[in-house]
Protein backbone atom coordinates (compact mmCIF):
# COMPACT_ATOMS: atom_id res chain seq x y z
CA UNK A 1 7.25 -156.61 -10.60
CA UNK A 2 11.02 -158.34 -9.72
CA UNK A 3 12.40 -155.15 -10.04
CA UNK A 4 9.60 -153.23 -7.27
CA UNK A 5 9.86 -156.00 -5.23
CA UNK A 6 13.41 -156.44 -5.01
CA UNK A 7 13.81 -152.21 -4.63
CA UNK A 8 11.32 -151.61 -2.43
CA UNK A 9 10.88 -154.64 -0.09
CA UNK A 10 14.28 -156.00 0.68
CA UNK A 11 16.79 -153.07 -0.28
CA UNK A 12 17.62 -151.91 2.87
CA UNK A 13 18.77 -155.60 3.59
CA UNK A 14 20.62 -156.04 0.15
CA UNK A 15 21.94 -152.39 -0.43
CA UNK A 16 25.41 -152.39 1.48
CA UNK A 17 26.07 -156.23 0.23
CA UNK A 18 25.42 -155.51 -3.34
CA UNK A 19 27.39 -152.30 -3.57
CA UNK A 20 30.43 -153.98 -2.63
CA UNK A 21 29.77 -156.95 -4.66
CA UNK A 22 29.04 -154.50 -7.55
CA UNK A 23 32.33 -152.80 -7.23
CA UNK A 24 34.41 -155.80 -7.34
CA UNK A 25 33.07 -155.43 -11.22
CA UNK A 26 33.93 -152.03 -11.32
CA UNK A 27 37.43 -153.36 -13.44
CA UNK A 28 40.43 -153.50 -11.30
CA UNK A 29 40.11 -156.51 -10.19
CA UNK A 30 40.31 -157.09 -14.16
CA UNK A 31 43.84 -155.04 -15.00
CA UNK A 32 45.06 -157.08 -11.56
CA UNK A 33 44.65 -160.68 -12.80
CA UNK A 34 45.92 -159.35 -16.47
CA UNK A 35 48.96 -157.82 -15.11
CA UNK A 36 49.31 -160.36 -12.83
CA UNK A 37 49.26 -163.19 -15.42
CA UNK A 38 51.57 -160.78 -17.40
CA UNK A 39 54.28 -160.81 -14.91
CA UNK A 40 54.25 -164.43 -13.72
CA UNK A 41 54.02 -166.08 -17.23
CA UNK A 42 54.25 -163.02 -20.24
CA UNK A 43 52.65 -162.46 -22.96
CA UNK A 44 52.95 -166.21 -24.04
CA UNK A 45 50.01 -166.93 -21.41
CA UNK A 46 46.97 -168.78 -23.08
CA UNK A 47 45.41 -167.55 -19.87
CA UNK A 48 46.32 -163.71 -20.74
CA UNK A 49 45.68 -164.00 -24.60
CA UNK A 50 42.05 -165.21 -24.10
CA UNK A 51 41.12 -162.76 -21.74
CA UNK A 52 42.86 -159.50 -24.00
CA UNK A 53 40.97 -161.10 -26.91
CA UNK A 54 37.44 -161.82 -25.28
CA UNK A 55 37.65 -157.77 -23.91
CA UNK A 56 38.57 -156.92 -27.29
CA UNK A 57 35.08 -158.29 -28.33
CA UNK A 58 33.17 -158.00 -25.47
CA UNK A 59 33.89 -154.07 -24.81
CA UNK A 60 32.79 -153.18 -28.48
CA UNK A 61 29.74 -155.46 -28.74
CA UNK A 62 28.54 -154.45 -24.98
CA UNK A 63 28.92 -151.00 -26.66
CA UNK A 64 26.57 -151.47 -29.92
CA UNK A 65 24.26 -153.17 -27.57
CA UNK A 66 23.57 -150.58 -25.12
CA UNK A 67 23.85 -147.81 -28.02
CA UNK A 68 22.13 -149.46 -30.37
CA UNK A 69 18.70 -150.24 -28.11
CA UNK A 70 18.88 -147.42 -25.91
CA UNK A 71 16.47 -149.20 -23.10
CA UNK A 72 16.39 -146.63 -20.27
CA UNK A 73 17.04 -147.37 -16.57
CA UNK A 74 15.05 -148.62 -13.68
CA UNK A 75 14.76 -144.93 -12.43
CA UNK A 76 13.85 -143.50 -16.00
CA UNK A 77 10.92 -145.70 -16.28
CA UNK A 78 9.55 -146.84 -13.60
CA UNK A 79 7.56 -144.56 -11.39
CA UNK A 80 8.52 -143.89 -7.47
CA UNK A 81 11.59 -146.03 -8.23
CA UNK A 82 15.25 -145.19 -6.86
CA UNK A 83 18.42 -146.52 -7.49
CA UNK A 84 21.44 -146.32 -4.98
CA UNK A 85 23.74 -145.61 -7.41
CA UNK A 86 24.27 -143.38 -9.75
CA UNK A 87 25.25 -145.21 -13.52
CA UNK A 88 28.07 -144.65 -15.44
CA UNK A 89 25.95 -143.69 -18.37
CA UNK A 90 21.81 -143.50 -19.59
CA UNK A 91 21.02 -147.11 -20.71
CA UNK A 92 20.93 -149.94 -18.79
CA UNK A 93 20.74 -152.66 -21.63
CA UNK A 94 22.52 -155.01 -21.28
CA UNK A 95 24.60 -154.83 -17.94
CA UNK A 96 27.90 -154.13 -18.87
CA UNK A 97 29.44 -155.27 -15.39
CA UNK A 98 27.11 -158.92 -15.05
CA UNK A 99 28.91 -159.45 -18.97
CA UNK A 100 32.26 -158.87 -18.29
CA UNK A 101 31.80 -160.83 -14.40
CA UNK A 102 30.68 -163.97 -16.18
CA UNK A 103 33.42 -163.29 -19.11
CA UNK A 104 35.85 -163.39 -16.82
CA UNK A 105 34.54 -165.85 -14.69
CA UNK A 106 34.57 -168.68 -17.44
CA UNK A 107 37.50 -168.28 -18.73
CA UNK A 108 39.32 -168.65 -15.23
CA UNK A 109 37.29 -171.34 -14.70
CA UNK A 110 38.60 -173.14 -17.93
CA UNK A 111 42.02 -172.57 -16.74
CA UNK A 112 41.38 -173.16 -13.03
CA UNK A 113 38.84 -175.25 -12.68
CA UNK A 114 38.78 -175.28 -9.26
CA UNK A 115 37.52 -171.68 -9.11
CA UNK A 116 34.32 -172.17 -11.52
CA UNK A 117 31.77 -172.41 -9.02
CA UNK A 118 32.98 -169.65 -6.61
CA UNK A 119 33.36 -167.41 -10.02
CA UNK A 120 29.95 -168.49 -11.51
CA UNK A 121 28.09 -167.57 -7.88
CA UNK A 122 30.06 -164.08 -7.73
CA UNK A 123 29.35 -163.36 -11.29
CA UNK A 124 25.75 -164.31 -10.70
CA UNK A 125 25.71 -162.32 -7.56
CA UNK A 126 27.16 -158.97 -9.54
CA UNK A 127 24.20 -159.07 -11.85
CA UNK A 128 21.66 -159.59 -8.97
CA UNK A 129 23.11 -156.35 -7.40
CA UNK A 130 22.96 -154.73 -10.47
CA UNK A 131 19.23 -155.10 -10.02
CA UNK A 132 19.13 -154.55 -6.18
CA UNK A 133 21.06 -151.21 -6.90
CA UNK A 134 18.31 -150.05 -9.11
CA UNK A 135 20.49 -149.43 -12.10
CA UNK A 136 19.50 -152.64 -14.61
CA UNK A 137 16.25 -154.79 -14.90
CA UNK A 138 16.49 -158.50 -14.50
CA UNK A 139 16.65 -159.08 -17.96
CA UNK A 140 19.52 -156.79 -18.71
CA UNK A 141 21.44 -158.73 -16.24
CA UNK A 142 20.80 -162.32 -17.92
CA UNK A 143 21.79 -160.78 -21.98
CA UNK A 144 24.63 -159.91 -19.66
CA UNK A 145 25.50 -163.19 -18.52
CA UNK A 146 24.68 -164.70 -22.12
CA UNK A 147 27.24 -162.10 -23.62
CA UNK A 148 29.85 -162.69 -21.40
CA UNK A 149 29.67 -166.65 -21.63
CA UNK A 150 29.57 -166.46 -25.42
CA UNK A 151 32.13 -164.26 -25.94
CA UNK A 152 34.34 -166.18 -23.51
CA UNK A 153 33.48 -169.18 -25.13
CA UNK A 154 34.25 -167.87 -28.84
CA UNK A 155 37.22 -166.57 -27.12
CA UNK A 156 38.53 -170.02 -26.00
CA UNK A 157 38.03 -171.61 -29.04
CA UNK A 158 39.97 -168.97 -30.78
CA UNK A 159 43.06 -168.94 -28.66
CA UNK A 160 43.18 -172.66 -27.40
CA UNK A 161 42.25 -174.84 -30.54
């Protein structure tokens, strides 16, 4: 019911906002802040360690996920439904960009604190235009956000203690 509202009643409103807000997920905002953190402190960066081994976990275990339950799209499901974007591939479970948004977003957070809340109210805004763009269901988008928190979390423990 979300998912028709938010499609049907307030897209045209939402549909510019959350494209661009999607793309800033897209991942080159990702290989900018590694390479980034690679130049100004090397390889020896806590910062740049934790976030090469969290996508080293995340990437595979998104993977299994979406392969492994094979929950179709918004558009392959629901009837009279249309999405604004066309995915990257057939499953929508769970949202691959809301994961690696919140991923990111706490582990700059833990080393910038400062940036936490503006990170955590992007991140949360990715996965709700994930859902605005007709690609994931809510629910996608929160195993998202619990993916990408957990594996940044195992990923700090790993790396700073």
């Amino acid at each position: 019911m979300f998912t028709y509202l938010i499609n049907t009643r307030f897209h045209h409103y939402l549909a510019i906002f959350s494209r661009y807000i999607s793309r800033t997920a897209d991942g080159p905002l990702y290989l900018l802040l590694g390479g980034f953190l690679y130049l100004n402190e090397g390889l020896e960066s806590l910062f740049l360690q934790t976030l090469l081994l969290a996508f080293l976990i995340e990437r595979p275990v998104y993977f299994l996920l979406k392969n492994g339950f094979k929950r179709n799209r918004p558009a392959a499901t629901l009837e009279d439904f249309t999405s604004l974007v066309t995915p990257s591939d057939q499953f929508s479970f769970p949202s691959g960009h809301t994961s690696a948004a919140f991923m990111v977003a706490a582990i700059t957070g833990y080393f910038l604190p400062v940036l936490l809340l503006p990170l955590l109210i992007w991140s949360t805004l990715v996965g709700f235009s994930r859902v605005v763009l007709g690609v994931h269901f809510p629910t996608d988008t929160v195993i998202g956000m619990a993916l990408g928190i957990s594996v940044a979390m195992f990923s700090l423990n790993q790396i700073i203690i």
